[in-house]
Structure formats: C-alpha cells, structure tokens
Protein backbone atom coordinates (compact mmCIF):
# COMPACT_ATOMS: atom_id res chain seq x y z
CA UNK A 1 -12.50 -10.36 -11.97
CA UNK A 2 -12.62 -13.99 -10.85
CA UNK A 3 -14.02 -13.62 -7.06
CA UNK A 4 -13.67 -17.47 -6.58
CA UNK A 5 -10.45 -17.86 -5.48
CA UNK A 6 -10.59 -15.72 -2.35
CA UNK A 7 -14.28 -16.91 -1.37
CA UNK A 8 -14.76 -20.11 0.22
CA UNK A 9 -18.16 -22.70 1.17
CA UNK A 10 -17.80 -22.93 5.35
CA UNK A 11 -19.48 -26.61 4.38
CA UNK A 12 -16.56 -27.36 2.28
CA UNK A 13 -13.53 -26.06 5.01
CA UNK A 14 -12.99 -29.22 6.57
CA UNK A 15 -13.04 -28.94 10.76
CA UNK A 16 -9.94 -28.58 12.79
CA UNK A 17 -6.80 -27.46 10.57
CA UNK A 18 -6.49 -27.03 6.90
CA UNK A 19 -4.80 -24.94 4.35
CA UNK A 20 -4.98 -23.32 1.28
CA UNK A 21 -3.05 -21.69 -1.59
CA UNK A 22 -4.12 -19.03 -4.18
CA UNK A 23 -2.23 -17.36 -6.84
CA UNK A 24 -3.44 -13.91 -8.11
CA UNK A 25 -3.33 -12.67 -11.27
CA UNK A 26 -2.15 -9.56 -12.95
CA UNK A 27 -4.68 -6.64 -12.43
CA UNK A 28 -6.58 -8.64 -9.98
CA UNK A 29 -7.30 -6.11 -7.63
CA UNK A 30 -7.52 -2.50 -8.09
CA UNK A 31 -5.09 -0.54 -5.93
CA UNK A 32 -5.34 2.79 -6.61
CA UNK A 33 -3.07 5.60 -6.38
CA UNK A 34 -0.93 4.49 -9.19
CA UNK A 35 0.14 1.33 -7.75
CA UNK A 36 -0.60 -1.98 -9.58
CA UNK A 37 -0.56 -5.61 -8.97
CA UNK A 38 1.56 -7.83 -10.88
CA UNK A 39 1.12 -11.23 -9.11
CA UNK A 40 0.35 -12.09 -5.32
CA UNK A 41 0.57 -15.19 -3.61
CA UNK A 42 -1.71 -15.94 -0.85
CA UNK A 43 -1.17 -18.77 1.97
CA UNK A 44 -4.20 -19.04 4.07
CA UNK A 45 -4.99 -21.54 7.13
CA UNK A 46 -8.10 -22.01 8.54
CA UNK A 47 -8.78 -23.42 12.07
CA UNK A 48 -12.68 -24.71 11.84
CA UNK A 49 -14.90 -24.94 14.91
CA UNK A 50 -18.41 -25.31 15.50
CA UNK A 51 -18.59 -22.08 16.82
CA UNK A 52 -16.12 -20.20 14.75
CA UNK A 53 -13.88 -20.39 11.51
CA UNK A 54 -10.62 -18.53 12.26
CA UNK A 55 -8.96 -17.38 8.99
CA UNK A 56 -4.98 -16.00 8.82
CA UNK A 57 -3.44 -15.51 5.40
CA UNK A 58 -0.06 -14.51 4.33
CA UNK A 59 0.18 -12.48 1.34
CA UNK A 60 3.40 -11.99 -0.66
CA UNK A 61 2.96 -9.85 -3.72
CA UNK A 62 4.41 -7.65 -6.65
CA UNK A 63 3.42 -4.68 -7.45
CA UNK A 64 4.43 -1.81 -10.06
CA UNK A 65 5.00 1.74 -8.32
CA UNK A 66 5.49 5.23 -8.95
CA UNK A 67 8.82 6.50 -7.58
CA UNK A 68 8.12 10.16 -5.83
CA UNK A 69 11.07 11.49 -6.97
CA UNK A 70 11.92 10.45 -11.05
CA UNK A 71 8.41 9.26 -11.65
CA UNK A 72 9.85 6.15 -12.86
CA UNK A 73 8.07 2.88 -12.61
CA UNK A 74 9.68 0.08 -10.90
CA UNK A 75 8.62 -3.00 -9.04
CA UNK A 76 8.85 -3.70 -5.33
CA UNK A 77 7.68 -6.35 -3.11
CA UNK A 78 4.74 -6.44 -0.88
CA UNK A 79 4.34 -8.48 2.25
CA UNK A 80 1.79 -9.03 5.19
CA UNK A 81 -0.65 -11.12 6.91
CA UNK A 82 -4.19 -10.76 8.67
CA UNK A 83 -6.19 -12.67 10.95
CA UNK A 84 -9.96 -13.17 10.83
CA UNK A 85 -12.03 -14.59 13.20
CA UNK A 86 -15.94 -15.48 11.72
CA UNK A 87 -18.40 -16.47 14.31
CA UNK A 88 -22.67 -16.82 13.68
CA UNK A 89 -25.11 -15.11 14.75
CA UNK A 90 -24.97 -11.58 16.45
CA UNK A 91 -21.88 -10.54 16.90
CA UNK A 92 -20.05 -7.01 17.39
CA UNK A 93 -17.76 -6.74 14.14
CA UNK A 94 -14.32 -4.82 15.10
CA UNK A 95 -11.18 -4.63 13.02
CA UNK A 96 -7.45 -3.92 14.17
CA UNK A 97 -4.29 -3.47 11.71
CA UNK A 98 -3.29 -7.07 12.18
CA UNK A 99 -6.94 -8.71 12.83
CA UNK A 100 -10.80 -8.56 12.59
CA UNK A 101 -13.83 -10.10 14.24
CA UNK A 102 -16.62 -10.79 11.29
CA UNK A 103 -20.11 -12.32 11.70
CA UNK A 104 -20.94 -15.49 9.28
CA UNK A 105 -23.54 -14.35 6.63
CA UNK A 106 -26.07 -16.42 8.18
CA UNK A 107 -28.12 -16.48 4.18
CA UNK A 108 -25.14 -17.58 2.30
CA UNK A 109 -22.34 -19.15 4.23
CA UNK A 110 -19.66 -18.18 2.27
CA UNK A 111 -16.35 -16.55 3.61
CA UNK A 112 -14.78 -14.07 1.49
CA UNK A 113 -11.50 -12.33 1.90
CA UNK A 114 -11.19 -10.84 -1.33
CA UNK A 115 -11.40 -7.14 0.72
CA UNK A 116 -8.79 -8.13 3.64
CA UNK A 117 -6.57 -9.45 1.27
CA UNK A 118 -6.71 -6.05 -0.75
CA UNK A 119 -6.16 -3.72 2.60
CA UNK A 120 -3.10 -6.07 3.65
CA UNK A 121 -1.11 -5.29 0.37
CA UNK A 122 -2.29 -1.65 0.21
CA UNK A 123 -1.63 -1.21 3.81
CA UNK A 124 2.08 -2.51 3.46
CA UNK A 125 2.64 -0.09 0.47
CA UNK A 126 5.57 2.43 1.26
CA UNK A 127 4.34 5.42 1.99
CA UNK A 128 7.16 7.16 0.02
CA UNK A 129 7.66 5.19 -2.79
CA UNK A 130 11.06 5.79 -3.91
CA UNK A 131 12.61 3.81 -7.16
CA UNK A 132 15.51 1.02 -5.56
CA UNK A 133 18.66 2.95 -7.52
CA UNK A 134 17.84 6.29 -4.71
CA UNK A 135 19.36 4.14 -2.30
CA UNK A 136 22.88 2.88 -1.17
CA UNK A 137 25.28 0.18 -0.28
CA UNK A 138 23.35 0.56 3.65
CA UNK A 139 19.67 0.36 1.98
CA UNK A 140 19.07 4.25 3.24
CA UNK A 141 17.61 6.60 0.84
CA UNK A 142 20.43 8.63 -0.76
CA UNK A 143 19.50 12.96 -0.43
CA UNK A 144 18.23 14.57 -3.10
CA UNK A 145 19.65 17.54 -4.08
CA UNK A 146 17.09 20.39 -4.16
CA UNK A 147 18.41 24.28 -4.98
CA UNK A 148 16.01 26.52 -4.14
CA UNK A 149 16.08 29.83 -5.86
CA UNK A 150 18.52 32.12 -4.42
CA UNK A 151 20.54 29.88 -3.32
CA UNK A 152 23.30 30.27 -6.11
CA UNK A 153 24.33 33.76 -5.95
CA UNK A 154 25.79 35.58 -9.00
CA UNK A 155 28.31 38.27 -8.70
CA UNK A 156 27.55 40.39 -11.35
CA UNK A 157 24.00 40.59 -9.85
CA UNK A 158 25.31 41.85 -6.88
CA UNK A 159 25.90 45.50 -7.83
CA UNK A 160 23.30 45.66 -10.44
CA UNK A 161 20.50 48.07 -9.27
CA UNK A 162 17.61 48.44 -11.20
CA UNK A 163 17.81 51.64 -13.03
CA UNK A 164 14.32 53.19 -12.30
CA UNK A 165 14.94 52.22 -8.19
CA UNK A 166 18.11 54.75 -9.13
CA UNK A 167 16.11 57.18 -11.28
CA UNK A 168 13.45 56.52 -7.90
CA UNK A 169 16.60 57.51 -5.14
CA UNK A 170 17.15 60.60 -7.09
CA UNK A 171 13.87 62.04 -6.64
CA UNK A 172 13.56 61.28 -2.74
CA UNK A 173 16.77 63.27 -2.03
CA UNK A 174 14.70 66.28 -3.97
C-alpha cells in the first residue's frame, strides 16, 4: 500500500492556505466487514500557522457492499469530511465524530491522515446495508416479507390428532 499520498512534510505545506487532491486506488484501504473500496477521492485544505497546521478533508468514495437481505453485492457511495487540528509540543490529544486535536511528531514532522481518512468512510457506511432495487419510487426501504412458521395454517391439519395422544386419552379415562 502506497502511504505517500495521505502523508505530508509540514516543511513542504506552504503557510496560510493551500490545497490538495488525492485519488485512491482500488483496495487501498482495508475496510473490513465485507465492505471494499473501489476508488475515493480526497479534497484536503490545510490552513498553516506557526503554531498549528489545521487539516479538513472531504472524502467522496465507492465502495462494494453486502446487501443484508439477498447477499448481493452492489456499489454505493460514501461521503464525509473531518477536521484535524496538529499543534507541537505537549498537547492533550481528543477526537470527536467530526474533528480531532493531534500533537506534531516532534522526531519526524510528517502529518499523516491515512487513519482519519479510513474512519470517515467506514464511519459513513450504512449500518444496514441494503442492495438499491429494496427500495422505491420515495427512496424508503420496501418490507420484506418474512412468514414465520405457523403463520399459514392448513385445514386438514386442523383435525388431525396424533394417534398415540388418542391411544394416550384412552388410557386416562381408565
């Protein structure tokens, strides 16, 4: 896996304002739970200070699912964004859903988002992932059918009683 494209020199971000682009490949990350990336875009601006390097990325990917009901793969598309703020020294590191407070490795500085990146599209992964033809014209999941046993009743079954509970009867009138 190519780490270079998420990872960037704090020498090289120029100060104030600046953006970037990076295109992912297939496969790039791993995402677990049967859900796999087919390409992601990433957008990120940083804001460059000399006390801190603010980071915020938009990622807009595709990625093959498993649908919960026919087990069907299909492909949906994942959206997010995340903000990262990177300041030296000592600092308390804390993390939110939409943002995160990181200390500069003081031995290498380097900034990698490779990991952020990775939550953001895993985060934004439905939780039920249901294949696109389950739903109609309104975009709501259609029901799914489900008998349960019992729930179809057949007459002949109605009368039928076992012939040893009969056999059973008989001998607890005795």
């Amino acid at each position: 896996m190519d780490t270079q494209k998420l990872t960037f020199d704090i020498q090289e971000i120029p100060e104030g304002q600046s953006h970037k682009t990076a295109q992912l490949p297939e496969d790039y990350f791993d995402l677990k739970d049967g859900a796999r990336l087919i390409e992601a875009d990433v957008s990120i601006s940083f804001y460059r200070t000399d006390h801190f390097v603010k980071v915020s990325f938009e990622v807009n990917s595709k990625v093959e699912l498993t649908c919960d009901r026919s087990l069907d793969t299909y492909i949906d598309t994942i959206e997010g964004s995340f903000d990262i703020l990177f300041e030296p020294g000592e600092v308390e590191e804390s993390e939110t859903v939409k943002s995160a407070v990181r200390q500069i490795p003081s031995n290498e500085l380097v900034l990698d988002i490779e990991e952020e990146v990775r939550d953001t599209i895993i985060l934004n992964i439905p939780a039920k992932k249901i294949h696109p033809r389950y739903y109609d014209e309104e975009g709501k999941p259609e029901d799914f059918g489900v008998a349960r046993f019992g729930d179809i009743e057949d007459p002949d079954e109605e009368q039928k009683i076992d012939p040893r509970w009969e056999e059973l009867k008989k001998l607890k009138k005795k």
